[in-house]
PDB file of N, CA and C in Angstrom:
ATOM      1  N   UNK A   1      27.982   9.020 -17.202  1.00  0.00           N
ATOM      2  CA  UNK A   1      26.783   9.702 -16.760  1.00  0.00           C
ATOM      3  C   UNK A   1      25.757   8.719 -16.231  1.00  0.00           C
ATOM      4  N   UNK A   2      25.479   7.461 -16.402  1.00  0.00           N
ATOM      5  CA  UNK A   2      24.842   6.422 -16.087  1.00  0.00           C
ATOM      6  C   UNK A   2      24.056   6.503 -16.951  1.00  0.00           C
ATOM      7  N   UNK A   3      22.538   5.391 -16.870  1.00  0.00           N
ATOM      8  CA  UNK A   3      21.514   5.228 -17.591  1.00  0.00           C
ATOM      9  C   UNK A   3      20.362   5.643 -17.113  1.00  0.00           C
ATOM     10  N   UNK A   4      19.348   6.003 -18.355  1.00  0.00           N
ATOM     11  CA  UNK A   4      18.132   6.702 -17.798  1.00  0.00           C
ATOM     12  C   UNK A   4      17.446   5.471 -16.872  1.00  0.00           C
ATOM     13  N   UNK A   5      16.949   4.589 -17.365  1.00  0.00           N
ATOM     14  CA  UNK A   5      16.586   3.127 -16.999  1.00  0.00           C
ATOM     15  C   UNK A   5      17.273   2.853 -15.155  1.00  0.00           C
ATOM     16  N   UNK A   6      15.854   2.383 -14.556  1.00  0.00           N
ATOM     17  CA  UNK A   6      16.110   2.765 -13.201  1.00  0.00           C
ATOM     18  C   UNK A   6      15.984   1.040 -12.748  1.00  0.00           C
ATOM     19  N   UNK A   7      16.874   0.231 -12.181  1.00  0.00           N
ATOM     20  CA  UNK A   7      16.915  -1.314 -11.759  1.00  0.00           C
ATOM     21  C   UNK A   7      17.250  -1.289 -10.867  1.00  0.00           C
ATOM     22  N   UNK A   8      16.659  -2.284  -9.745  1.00  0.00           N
ATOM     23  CA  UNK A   8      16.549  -3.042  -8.956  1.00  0.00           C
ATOM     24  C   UNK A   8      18.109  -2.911  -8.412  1.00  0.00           C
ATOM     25  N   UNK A   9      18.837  -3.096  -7.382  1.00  0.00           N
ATOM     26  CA  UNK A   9      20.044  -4.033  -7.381  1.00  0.00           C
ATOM     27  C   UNK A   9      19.816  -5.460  -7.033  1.00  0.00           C
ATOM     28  N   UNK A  10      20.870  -5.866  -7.110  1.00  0.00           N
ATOM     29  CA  UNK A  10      20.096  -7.624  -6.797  1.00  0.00           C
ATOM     30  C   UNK A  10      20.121  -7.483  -5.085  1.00  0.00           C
ATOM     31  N   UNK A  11      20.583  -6.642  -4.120  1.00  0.00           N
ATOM     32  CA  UNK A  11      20.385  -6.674  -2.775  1.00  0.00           C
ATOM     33  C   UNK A  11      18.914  -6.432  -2.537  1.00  0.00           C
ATOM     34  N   UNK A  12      18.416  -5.286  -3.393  1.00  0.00           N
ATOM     35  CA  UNK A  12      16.742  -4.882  -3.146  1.00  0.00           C
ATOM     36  C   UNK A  12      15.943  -5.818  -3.755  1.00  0.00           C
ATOM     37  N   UNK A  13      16.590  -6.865  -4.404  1.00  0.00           N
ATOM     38  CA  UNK A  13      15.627  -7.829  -4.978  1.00  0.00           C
ATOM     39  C   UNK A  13      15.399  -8.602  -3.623  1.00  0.00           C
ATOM     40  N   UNK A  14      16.289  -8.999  -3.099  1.00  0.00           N
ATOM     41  CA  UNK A  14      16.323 -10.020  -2.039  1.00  0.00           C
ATOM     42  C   UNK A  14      15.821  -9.675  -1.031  1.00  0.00           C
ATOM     43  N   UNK A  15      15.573  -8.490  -0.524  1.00  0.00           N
ATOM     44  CA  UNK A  15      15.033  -7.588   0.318  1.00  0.00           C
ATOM     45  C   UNK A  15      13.291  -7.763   0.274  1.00  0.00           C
ATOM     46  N   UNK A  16      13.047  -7.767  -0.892  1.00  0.00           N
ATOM     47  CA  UNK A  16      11.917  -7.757  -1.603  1.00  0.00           C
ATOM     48  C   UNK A  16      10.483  -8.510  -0.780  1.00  0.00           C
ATOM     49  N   UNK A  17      10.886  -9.952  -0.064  1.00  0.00           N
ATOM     50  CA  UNK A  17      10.074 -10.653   0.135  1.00  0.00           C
ATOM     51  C   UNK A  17      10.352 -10.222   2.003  1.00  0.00           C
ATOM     52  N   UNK A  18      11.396  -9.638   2.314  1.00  0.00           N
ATOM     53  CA  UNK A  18      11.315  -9.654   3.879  1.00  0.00           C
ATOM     54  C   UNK A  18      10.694  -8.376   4.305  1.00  0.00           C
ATOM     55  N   UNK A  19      10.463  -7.272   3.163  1.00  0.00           N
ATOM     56  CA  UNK A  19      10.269  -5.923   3.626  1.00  0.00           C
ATOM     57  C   UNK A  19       8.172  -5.919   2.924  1.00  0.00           C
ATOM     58  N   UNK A  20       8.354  -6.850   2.375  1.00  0.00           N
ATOM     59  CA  UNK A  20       6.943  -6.981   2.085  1.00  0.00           C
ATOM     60  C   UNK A  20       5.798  -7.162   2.922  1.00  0.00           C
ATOM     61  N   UNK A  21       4.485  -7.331   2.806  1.00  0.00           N
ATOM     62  CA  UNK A  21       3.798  -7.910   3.894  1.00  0.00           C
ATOM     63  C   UNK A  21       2.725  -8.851   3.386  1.00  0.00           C
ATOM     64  N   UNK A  22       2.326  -9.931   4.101  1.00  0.00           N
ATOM     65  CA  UNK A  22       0.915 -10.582   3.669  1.00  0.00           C
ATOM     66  C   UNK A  22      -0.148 -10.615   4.581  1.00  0.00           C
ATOM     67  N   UNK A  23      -1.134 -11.189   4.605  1.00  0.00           N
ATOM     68  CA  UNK A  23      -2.071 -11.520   4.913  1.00  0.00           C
ATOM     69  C   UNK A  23      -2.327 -12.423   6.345  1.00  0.00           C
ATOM     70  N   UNK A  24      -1.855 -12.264   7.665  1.00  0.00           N
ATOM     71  CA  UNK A  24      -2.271 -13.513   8.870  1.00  0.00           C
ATOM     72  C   UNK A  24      -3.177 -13.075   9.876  1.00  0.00           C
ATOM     73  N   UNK A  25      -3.258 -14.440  10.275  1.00  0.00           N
ATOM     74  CA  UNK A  25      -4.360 -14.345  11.644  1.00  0.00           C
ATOM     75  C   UNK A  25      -4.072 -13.555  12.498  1.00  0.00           C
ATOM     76  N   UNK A  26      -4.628 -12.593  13.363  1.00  0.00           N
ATOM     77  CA  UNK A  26      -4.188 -11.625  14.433  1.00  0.00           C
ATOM     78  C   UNK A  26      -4.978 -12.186  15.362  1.00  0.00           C
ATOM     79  N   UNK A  27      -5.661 -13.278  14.950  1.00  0.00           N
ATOM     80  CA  UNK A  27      -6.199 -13.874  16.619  1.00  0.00           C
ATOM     81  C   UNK A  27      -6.868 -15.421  15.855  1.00  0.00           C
ATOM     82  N   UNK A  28      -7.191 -16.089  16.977  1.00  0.00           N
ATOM     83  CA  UNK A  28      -7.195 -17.553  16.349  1.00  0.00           C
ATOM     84  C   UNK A  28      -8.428 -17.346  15.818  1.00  0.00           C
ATOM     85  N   UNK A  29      -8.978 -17.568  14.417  1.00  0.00           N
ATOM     86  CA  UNK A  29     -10.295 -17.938  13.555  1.00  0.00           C
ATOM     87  C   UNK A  29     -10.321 -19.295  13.335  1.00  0.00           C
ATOM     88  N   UNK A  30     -11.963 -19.766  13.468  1.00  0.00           N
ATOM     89  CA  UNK A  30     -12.217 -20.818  13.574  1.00  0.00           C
ATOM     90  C   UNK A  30     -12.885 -21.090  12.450  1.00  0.00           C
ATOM     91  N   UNK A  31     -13.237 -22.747  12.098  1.00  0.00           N
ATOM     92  CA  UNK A  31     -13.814 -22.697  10.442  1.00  0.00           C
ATOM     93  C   UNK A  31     -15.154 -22.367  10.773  1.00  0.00           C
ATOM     94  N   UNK A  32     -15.784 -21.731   9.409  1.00  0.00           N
ATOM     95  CA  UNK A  32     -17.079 -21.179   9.119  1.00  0.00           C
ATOM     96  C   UNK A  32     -16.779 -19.510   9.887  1.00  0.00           C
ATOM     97  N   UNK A  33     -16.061 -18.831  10.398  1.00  0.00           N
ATOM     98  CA  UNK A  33     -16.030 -17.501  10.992  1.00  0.00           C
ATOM     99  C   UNK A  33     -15.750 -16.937  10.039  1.00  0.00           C
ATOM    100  N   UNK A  34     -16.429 -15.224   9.926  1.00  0.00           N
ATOM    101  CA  UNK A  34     -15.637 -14.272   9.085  1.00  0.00           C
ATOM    102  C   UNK A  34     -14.103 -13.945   9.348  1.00  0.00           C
ATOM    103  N   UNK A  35     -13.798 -13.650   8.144  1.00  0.00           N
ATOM    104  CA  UNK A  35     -12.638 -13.207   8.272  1.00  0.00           C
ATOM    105  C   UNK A  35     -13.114 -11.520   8.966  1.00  0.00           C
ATOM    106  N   UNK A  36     -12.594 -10.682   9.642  1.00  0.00           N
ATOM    107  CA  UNK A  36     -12.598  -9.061   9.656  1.00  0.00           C
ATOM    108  C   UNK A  36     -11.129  -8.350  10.513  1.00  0.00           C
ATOM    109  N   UNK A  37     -11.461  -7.005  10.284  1.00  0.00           N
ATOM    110  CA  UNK A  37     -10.041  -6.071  10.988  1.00  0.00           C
ATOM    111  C   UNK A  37     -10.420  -6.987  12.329  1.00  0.00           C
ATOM    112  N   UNK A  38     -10.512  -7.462  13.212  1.00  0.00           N
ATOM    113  CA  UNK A  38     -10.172  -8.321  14.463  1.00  0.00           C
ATOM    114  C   UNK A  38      -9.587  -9.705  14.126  1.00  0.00           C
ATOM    115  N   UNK A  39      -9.827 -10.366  13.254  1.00  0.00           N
ATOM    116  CA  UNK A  39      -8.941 -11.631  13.223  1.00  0.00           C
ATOM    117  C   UNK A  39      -8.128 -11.692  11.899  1.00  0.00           C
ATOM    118  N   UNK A  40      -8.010 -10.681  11.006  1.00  0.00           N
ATOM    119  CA  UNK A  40      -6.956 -10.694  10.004  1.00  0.00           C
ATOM    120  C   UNK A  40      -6.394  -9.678  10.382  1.00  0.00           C
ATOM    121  N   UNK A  41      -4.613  -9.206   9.716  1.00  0.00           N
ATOM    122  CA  UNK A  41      -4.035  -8.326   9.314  1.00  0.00           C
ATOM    123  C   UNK A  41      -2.591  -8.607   8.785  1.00  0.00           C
ATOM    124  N   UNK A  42      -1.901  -7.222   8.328  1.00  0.00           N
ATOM    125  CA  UNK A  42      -0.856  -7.506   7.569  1.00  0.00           C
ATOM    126  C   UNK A  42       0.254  -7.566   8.388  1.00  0.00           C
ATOM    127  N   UNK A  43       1.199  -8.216   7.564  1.00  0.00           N
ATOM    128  CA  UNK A  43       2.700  -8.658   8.861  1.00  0.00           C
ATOM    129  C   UNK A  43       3.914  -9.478   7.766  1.00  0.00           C
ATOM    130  N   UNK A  44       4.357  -9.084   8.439  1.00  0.00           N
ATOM    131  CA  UNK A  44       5.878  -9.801   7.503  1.00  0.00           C
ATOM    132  C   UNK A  44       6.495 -10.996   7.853  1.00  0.00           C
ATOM    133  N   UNK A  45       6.877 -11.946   6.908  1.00  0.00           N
ATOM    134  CA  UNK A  45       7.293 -11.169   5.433  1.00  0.00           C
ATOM    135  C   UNK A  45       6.032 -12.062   4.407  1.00  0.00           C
ATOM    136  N   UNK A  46       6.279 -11.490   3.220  1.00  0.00           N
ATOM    137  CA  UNK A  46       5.637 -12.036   2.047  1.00  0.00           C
ATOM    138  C   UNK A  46       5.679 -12.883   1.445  1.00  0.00           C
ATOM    139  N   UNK A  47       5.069 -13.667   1.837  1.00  0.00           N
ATOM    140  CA  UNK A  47       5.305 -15.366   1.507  1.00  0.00           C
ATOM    141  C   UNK A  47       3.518 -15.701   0.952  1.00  0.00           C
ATOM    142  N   UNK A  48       2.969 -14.930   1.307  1.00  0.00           N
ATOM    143  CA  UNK A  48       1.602 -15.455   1.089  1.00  0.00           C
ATOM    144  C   UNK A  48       0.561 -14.139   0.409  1.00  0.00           C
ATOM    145  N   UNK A  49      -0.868 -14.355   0.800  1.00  0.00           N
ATOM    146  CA  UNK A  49      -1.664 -13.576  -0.014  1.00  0.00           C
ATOM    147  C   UNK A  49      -1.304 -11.564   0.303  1.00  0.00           C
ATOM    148  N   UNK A  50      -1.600 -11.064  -0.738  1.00  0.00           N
ATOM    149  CA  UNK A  50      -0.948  -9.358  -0.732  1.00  0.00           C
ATOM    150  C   UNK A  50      -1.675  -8.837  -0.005  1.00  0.00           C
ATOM    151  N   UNK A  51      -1.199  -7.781   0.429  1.00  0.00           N
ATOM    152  CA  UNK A  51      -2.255  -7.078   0.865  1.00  0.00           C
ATOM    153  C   UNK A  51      -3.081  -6.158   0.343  1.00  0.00           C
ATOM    154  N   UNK A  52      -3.225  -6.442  -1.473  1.00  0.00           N
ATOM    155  CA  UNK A  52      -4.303  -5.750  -1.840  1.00  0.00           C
ATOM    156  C   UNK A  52      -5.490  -6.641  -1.920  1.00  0.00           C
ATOM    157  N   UNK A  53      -5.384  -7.718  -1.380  1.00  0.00           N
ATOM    158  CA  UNK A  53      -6.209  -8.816  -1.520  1.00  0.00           C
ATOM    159  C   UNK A  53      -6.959  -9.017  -0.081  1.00  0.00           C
ATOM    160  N   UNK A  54      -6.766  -7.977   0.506  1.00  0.00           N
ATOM    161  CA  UNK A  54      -7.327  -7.893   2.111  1.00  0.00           C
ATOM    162  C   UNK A  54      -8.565  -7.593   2.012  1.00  0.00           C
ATOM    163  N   UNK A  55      -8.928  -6.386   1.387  1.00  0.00           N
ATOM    164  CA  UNK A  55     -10.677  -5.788   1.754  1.00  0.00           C
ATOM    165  C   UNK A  55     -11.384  -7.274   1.115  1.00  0.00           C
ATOM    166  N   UNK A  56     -10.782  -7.711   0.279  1.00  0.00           N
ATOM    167  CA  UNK A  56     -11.403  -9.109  -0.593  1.00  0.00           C
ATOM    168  C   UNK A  56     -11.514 -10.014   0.538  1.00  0.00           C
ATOM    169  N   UNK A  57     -10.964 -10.604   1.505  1.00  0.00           N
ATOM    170  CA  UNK A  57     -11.457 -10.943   2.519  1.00  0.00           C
ATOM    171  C   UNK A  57     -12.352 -10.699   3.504  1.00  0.00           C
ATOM    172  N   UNK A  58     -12.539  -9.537   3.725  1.00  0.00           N
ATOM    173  CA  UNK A  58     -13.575  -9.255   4.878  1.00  0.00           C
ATOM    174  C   UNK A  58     -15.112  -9.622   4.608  1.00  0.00           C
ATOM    175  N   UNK A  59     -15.273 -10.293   5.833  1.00  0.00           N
ATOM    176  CA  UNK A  59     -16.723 -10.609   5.302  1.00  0.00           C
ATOM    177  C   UNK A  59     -17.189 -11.532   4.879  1.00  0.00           C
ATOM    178  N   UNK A  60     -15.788 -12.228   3.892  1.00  0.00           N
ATOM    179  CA  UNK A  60     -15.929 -13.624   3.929  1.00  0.00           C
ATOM    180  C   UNK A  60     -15.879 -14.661   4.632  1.00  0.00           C
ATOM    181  N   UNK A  61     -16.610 -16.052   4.649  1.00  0.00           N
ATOM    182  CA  UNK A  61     -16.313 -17.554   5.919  1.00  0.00           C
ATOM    183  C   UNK A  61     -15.276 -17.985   5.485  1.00  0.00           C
ATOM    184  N   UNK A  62     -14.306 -18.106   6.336  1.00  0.00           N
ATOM    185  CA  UNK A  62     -13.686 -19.252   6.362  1.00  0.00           C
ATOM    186  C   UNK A  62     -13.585 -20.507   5.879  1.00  0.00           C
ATOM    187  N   UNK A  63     -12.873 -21.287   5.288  1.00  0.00           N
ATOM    188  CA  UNK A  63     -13.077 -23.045   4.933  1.00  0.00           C
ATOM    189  C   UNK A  63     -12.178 -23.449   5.720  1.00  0.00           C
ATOM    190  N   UNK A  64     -11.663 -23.399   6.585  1.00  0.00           N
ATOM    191  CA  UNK A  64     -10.817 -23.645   7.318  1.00  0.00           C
ATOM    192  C   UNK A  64     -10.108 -22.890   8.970  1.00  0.00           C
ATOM    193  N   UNK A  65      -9.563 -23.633   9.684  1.00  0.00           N
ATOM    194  CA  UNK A  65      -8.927 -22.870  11.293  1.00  0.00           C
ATOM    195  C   UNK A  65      -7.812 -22.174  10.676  1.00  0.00           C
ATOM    196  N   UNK A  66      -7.718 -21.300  11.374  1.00  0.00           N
ATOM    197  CA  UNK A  66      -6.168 -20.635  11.811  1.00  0.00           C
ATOM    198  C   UNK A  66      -5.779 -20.331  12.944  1.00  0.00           C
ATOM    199  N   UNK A  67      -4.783 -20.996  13.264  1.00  0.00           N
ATOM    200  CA  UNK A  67      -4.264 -20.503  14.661  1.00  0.00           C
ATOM    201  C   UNK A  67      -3.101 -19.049  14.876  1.00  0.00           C
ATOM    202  N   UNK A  68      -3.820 -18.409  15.795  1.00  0.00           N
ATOM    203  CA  UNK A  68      -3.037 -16.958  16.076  1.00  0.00           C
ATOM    204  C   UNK A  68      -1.357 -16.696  15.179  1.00  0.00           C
ATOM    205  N   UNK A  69      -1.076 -16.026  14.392  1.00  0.00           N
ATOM    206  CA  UNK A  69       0.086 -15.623  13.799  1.00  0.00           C
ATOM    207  C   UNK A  69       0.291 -16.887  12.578  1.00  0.00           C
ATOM    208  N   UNK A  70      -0.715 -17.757  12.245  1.00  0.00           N
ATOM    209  CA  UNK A  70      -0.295 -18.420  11.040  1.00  0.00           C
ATOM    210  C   UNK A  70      -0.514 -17.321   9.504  1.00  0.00           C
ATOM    211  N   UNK A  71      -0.084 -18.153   8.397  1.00  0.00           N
ATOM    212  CA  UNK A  71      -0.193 -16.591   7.535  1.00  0.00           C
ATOM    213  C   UNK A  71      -1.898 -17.453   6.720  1.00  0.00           C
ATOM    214  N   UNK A  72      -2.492 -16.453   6.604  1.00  0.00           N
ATOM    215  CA  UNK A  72      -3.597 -16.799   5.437  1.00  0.00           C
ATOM    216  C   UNK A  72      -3.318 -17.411   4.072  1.00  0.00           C
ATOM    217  N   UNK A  73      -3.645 -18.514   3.311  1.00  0.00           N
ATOM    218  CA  UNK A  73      -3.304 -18.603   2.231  1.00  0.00           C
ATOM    219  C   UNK A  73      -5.017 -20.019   1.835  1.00  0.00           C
ATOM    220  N   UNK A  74      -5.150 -19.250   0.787  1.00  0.00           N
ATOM    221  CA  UNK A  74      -6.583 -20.127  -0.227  1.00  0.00           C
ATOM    222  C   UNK A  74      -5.582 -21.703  -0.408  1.00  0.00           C
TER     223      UNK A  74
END
């Protein structure tokens, strides 16, 4: 009958980080600029900050450049 208990397979584990998304530049930001919806958004895969950690960005400066499609990371 199987088990109530619902797991992962190890294929959806591995899946895990390419179907995910993080945090990158959608256009080049320069240091001291806000981050906002014009120069951040989400994109794959997940290697870096979540995207529940996005509105936590907006609004904030920069300490640093990013050039177009690098991923965001503190």
């Amino acid at each position: 009958m199987g088990s109530k208990e619902i797991i992962p397979t190890e294929a959806e584990i591995n899946l895990e980080k390419t179907v995910r998304r993080s945090i990158f530049a959608i256009s080049e930001i320069k240091q001291g600029e806000k981050y906002s919806t014009e120069n951040i958004g989400l994109r794959r895969p997940d290697n870096g900050m979540t995207p529940k950690d996005f509105k936590n960005f907006l609004g904030k400066t920069t300490s640093k450049s990013f050039k177009k499609g690098e991923m965001i990371q503190l």
